[in-house]
C-alpha atoms as a PDB file:
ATOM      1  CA  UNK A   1       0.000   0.000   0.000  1.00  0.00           C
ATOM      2  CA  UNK A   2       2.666   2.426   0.876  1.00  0.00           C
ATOM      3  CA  UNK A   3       3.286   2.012  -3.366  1.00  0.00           C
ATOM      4  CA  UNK A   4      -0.075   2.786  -3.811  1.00  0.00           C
ATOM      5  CA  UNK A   5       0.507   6.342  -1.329  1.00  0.00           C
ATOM      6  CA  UNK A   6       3.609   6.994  -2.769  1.00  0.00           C
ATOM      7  CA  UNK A   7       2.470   6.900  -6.632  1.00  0.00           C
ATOM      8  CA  UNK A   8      -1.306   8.762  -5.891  1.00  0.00           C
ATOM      9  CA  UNK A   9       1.226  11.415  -3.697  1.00  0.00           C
ATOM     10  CA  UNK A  10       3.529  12.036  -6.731  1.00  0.00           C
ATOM     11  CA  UNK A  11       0.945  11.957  -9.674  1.00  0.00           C
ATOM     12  CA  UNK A  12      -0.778  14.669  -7.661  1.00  0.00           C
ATOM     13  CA  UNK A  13       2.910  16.567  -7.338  1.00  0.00           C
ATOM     14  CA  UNK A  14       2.121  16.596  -3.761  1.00  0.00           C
ATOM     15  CA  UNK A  15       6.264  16.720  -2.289  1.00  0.00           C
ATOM     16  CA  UNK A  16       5.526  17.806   1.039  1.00  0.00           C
ATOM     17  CA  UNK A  17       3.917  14.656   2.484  1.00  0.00           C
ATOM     18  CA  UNK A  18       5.987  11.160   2.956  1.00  0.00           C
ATOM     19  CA  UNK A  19       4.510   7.382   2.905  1.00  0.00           C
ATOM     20  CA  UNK A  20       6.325   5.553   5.486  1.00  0.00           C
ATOM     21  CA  UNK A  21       5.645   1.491   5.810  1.00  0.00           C
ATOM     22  CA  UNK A  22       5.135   0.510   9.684  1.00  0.00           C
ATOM     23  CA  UNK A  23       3.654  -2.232  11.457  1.00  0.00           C
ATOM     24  CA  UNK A  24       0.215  -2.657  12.453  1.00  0.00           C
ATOM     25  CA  UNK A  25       0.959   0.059  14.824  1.00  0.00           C
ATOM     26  CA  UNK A  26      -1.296  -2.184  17.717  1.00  0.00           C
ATOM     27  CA  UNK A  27      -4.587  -2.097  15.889  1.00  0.00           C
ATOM     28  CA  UNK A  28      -3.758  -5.408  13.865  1.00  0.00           C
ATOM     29  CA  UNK A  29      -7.052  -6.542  14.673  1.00  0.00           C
ATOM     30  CA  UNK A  30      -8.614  -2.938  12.654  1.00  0.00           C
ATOM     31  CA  UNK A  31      -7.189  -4.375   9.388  1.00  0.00           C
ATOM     32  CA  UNK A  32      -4.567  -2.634   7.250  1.00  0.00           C
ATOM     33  CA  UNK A  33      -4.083   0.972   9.340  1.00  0.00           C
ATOM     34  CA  UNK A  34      -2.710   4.679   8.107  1.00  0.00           C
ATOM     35  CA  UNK A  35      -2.010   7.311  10.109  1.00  0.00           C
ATOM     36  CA  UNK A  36      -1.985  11.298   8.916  1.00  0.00           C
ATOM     37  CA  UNK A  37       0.218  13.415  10.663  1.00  0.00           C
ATOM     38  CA  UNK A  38       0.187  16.037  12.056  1.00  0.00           C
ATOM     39  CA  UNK A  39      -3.816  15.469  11.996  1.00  0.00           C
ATOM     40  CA  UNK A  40      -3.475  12.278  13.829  1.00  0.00           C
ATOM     41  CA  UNK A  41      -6.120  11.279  12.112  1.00  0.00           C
ATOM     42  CA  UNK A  42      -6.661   7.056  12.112  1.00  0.00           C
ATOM     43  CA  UNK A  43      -7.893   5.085   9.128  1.00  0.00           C
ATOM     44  CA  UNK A  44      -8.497   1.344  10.241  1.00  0.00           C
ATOM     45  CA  UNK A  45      -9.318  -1.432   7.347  1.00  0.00           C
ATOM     46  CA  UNK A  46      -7.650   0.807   4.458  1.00  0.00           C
ATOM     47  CA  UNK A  47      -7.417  -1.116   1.072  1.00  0.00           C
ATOM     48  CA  UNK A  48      -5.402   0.027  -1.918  1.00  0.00           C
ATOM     49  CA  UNK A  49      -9.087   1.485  -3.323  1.00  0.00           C
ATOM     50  CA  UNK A  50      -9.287   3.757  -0.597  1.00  0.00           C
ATOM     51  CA  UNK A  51      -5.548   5.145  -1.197  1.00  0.00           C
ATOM     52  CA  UNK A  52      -6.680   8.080  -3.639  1.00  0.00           C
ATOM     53  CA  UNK A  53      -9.421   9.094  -1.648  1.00  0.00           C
ATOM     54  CA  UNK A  54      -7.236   9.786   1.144  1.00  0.00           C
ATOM     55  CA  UNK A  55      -5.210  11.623  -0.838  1.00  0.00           C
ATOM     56  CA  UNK A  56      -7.438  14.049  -2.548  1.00  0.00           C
ATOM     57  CA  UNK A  57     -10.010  14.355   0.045  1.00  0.00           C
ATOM     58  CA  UNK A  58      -7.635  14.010   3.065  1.00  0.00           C
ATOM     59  CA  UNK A  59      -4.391  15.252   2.540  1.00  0.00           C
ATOM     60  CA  UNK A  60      -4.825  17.281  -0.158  1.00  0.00           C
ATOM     61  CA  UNK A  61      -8.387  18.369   1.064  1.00  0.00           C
ATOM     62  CA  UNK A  62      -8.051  18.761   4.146  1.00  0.00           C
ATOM     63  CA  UNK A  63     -11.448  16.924   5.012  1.00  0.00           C
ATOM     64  CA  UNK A  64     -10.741  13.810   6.446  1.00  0.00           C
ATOM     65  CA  UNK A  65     -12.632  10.332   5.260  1.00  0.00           C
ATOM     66  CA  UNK A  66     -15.184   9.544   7.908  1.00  0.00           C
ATOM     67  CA  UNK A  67     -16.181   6.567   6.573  1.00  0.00           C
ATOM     68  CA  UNK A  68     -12.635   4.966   7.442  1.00  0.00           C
ATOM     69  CA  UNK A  69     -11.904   6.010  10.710  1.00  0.00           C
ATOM     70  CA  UNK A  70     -11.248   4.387  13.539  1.00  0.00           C
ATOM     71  CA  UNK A  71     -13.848   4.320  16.765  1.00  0.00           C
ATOM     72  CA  UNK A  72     -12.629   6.927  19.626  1.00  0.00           C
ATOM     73  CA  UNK A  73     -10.470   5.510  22.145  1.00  0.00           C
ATOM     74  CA  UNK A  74      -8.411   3.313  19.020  1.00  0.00           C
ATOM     75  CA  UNK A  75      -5.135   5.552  19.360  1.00  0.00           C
ATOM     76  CA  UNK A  76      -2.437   3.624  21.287  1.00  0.00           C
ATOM     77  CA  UNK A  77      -0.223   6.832  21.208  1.00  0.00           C
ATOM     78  CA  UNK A  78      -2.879   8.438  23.373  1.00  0.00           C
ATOM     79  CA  UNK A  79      -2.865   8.182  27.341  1.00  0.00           C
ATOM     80  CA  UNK A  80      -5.639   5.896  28.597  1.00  0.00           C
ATOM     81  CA  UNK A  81      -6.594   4.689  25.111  1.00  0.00           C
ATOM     82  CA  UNK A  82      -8.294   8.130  24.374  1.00  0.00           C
ATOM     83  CA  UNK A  83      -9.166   9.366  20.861  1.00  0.00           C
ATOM     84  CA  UNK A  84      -8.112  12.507  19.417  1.00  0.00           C
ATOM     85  CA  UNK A  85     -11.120  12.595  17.119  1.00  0.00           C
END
């Protein structure tokens, strides 16, 4: 997927913004994840289909997908399992 980012990113000439492959980042059981920083906005169950719609609407946008994120309370970088949503 991080292809997929990387090649939606460039066609798009869109050079501020890097795709970086991670783990599951603890939310291996939410499917395939992405993460948008500095938004720290969470996308759970991403598939390569959904890669240019996070790109335009998202990151280019600025309107985040609703339909992908993840549930408050899903970010493991936030104390006591809070959301940031």
């Amino acid at each position: 997927m991080q292809k997929a980012f990387k090649k939606a990113l460039a066609e798009r000439g869109v050079k501020r913004v890097r795709a970086n492959k991670s783990g599951c980042l603890d939310q291996c059981e939410k499917g395939p994840t992405v993460v948008v920083y500095p938004d720290t906005v969470w996308y759970g169950g991403v598939t390569e289909a959904d890669v240019i719609e996070i790109v335009e609407e998202h990151i280019i946008g600025g309107r985040p997908v609703t339909r992908l994120l993840m549930k408050e309370g899903t970010d493991p970088a936030t104390p006591s399992g809070e959301g940031t949503r």
